[in-house]
Structure formats: C-alpha cells, structure tokens
N, C-alpha and C. Protein backbone atom coordinates (compact mmCIF):
# COMPACT_ATOMS: atom_id res chain seq x y z
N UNK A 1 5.26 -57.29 -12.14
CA UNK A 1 4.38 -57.13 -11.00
C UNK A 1 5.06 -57.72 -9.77
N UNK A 2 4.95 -57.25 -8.49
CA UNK A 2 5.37 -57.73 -7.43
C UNK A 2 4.69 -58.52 -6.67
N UNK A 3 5.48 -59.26 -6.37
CA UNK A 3 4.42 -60.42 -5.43
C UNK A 3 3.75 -60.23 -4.25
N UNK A 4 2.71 -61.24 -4.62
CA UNK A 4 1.20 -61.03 -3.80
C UNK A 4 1.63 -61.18 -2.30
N UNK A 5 1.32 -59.86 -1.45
CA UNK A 5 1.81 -59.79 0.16
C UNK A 5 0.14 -60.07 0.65
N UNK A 6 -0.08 -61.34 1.22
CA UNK A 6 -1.09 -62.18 2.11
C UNK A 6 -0.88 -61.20 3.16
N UNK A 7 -2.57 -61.40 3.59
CA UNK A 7 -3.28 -60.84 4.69
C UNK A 7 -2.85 -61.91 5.65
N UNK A 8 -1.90 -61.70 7.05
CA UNK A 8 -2.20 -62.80 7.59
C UNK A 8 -2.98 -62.71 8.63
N UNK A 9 -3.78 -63.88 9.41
CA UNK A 9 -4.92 -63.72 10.40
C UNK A 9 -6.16 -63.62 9.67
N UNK A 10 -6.27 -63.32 8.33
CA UNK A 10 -8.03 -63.13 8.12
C UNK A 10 -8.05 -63.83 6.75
N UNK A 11 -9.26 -64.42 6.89
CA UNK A 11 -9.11 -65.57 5.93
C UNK A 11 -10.87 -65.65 5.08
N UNK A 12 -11.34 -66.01 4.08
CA UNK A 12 -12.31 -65.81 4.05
C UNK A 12 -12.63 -67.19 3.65
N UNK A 13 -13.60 -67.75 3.26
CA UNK A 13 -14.40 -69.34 2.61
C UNK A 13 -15.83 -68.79 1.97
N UNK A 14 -16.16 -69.52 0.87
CA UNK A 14 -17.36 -69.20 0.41
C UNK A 14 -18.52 -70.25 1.39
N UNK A 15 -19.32 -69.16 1.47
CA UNK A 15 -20.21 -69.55 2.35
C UNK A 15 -20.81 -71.05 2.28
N UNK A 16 -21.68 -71.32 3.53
CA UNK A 16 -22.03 -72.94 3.24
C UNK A 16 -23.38 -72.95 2.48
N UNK A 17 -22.76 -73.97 1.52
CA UNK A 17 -24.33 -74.10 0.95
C UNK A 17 -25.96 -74.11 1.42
N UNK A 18 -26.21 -74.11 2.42
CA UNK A 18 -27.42 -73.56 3.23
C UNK A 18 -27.30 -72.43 3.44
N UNK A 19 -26.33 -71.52 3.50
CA UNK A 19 -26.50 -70.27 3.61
C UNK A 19 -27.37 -68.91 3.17
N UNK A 20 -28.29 -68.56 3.35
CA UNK A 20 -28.81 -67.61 2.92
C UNK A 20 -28.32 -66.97 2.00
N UNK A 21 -28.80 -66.35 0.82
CA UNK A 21 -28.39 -65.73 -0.21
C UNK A 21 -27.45 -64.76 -0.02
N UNK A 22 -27.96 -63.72 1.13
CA UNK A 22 -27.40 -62.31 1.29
C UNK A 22 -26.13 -62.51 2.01
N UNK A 23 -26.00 -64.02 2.23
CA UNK A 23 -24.44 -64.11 2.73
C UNK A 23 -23.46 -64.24 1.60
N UNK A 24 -22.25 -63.32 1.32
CA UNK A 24 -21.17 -63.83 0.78
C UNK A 24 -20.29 -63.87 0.50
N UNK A 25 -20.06 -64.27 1.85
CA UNK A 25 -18.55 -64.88 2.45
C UNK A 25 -18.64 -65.29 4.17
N UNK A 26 -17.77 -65.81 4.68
CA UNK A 26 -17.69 -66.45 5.41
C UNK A 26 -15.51 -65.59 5.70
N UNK A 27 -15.84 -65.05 6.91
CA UNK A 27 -14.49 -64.75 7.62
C UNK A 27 -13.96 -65.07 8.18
N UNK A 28 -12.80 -65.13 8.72
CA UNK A 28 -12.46 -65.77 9.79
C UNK A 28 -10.98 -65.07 10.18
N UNK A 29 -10.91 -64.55 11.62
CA UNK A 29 -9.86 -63.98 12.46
C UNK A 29 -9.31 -64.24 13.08
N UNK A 30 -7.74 -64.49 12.97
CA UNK A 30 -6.94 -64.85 14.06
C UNK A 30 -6.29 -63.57 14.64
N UNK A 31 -7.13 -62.96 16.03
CA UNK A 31 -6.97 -61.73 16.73
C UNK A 31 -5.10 -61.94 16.74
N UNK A 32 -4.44 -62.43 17.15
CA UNK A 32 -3.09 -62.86 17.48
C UNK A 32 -2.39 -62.70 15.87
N UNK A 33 -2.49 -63.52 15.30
CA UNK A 33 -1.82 -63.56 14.00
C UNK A 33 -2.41 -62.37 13.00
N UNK A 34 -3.69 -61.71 13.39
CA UNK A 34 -3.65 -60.10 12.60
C UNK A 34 -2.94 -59.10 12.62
N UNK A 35 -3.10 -58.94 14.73
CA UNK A 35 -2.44 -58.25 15.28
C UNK A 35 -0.66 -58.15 15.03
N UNK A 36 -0.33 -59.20 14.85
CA UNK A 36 1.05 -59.45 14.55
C UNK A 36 1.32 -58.83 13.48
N UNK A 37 0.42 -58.91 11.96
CA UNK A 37 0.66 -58.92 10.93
C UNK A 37 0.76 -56.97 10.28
N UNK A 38 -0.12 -56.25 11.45
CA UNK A 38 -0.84 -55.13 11.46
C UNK A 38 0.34 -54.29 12.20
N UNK A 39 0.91 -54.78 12.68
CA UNK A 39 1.92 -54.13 13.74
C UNK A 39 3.13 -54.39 13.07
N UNK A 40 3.64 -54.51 11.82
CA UNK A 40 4.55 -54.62 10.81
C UNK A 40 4.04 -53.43 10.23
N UNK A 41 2.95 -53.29 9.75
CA UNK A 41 2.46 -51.37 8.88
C UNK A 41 3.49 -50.60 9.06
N UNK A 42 3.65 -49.68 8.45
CA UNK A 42 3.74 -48.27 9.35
C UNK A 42 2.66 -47.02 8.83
N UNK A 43 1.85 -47.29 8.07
CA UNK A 43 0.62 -46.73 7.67
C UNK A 43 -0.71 -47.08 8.73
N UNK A 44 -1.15 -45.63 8.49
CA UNK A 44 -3.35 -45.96 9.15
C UNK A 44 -3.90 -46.52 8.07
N UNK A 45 -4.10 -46.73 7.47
CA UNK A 45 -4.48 -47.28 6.32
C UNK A 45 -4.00 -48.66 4.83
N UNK A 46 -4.44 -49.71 5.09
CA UNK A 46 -4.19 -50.53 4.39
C UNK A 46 -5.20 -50.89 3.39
N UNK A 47 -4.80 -51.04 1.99
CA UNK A 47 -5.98 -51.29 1.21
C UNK A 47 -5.69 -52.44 0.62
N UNK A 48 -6.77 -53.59 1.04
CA UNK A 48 -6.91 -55.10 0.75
C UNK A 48 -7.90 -55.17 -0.34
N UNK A 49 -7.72 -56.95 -1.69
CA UNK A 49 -9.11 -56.65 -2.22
C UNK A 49 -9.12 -58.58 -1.96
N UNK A 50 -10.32 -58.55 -1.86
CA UNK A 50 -10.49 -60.33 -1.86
C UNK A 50 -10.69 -60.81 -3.60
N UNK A 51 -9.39 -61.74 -3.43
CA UNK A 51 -9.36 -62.22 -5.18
C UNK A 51 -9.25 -63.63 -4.55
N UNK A 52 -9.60 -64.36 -6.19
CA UNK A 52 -10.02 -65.64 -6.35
C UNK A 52 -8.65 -66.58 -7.23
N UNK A 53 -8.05 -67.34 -6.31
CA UNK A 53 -7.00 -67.90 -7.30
C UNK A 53 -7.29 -68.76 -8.05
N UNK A 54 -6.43 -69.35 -9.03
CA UNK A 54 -6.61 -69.94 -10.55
C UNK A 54 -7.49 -71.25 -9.97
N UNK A 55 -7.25 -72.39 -8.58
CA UNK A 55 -8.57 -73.34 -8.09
C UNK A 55 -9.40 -73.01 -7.96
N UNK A 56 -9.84 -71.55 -8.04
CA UNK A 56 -11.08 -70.94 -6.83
C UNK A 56 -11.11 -70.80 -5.44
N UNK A 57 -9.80 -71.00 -4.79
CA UNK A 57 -9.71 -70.92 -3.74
C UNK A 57 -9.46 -68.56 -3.33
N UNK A 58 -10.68 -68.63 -2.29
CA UNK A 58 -10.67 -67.16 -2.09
C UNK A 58 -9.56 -66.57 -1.32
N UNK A 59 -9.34 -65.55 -1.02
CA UNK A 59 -8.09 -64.75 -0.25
C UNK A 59 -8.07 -63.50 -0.25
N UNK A 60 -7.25 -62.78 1.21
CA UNK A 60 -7.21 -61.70 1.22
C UNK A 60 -5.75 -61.26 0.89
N UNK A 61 -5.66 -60.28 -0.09
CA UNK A 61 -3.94 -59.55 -0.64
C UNK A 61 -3.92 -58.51 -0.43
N UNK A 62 -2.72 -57.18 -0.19
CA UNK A 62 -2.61 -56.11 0.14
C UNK A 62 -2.97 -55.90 -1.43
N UNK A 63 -3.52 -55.12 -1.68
CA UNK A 63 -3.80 -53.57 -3.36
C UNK A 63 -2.74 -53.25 -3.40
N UNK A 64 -1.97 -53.53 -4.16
CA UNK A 64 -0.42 -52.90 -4.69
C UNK A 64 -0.28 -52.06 -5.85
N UNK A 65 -1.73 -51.83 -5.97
CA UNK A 65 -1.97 -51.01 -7.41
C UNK A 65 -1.62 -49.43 -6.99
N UNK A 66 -0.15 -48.80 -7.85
CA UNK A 66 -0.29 -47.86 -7.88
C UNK A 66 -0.56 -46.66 -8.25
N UNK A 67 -0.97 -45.77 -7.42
CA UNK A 67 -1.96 -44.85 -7.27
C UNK A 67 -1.41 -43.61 -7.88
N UNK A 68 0.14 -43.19 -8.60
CA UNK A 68 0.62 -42.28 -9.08
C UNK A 68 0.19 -41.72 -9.53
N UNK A 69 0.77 -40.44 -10.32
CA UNK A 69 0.32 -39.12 -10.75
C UNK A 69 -0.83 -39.71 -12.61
N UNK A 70 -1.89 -39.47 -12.41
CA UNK A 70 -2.93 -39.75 -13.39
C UNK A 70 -1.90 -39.16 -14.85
N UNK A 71 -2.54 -40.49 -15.84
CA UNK A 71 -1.70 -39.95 -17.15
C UNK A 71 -2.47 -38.15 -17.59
N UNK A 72 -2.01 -37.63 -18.17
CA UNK A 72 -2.39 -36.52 -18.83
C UNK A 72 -2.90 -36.74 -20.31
N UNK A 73 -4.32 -36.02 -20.25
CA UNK A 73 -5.16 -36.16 -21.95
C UNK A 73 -3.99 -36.29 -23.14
N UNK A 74 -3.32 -36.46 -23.97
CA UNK A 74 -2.96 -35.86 -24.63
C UNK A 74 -3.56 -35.22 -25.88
N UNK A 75 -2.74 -34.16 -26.46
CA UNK A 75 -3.04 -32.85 -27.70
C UNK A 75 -3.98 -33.87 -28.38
N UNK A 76 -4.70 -33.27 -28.19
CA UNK A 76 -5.82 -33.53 -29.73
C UNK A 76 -4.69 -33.38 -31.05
N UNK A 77 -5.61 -34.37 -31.98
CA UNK A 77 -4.36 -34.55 -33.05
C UNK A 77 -4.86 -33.39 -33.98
N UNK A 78 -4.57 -32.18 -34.48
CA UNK A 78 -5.00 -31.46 -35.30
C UNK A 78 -5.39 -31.72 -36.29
N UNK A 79 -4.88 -32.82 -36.99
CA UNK A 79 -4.87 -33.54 -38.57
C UNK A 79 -6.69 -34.23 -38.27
N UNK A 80 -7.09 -33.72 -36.95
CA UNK A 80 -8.69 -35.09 -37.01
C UNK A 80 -9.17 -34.12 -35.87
N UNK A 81 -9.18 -33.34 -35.75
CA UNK A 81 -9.85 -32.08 -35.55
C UNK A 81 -10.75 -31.06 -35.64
N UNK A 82 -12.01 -31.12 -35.27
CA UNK A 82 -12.79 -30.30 -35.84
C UNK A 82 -14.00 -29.82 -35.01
N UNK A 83 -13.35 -28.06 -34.94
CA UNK A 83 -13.48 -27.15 -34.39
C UNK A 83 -15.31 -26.83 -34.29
N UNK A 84 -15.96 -27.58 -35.32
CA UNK A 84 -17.06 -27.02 -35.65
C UNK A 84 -18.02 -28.26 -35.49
N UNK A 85 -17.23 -29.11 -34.90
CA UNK A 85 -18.07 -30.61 -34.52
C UNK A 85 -19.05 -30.14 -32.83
N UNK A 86 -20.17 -31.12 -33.33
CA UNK A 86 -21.11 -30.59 -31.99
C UNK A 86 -20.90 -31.48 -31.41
N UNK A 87 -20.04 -33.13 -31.47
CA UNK A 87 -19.63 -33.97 -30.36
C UNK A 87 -19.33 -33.24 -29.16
N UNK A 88 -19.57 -33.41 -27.85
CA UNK A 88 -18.99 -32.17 -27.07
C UNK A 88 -17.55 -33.21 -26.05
N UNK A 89 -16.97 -33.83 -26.90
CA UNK A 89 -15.66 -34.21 -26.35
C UNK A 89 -14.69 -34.94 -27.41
C-alpha cells in the first residue's frame, strides 16, 4: 500500500462534549495552506475519506483506493452446476 498523502489546511476534532448530538465533527480551514495544497492537483476532483488513527486521533487522507477495471464473474464450475435449480443466481 502506498503512503497516506494528508489533506493539508483541513483538519477535523471530535466535537466538544457539550455539543449537540447532530454534531459530528468539528473542522477546521487553513484558506492559505488548502489553497496551497489544492493548487498541486491537476484533477477537478479529489476524493478524501476521514479515518481514525491507531490513538483515535481523526484526519483527513486522499482515497487511494483503486478504482480499475471490476474483476469479472468467473465460469460457473460445471462439476456444481445445476441447470434445473430454482436458486435464481
């Protein structure tokens, strides 16, 4: 696996404990240090996911998961096969 490329400029914290339920998360933007970070792209589109490291400390990482050509079903095994089964898959 390749290493984790940080969001820089946006940062998240779990909310403060008084916080209302329907809050959760807490953001935070450095317009300057996003902008910087955003203007390295050369894509419209960046896909981030917020993960939780091994302290619990939260973060934003680029999705490096790739998106390549989907595996293909393979052959049904003939030997376990059966043509006359009403399973319908």
């Amino acid at each position: 696996m390749t290493d984790k490329e940080f969001v820089d400029g946006l940062r998240v914290y779990r909310p403060n404990d008084n916080a209302p339920a329907f809050v959760k998360a807490d953001v935070v933007i450095t317009r300057k240090e996003l902008g910087n970070w955003l203007r390295t792209k050369d894509t419209d589109e960046i896909r981030i996911q917020l993960l939780e490291s091994q302290k619990g400390v939260w973060y934003f990482a680029v999705n490096q998961y790739d998106r390549g050509e989907k595996p293909t079903d393979p052959a049904p095994d003939d030997a376990h096969f059966d043509p006359d089964s009403d399973i319908p898959f």
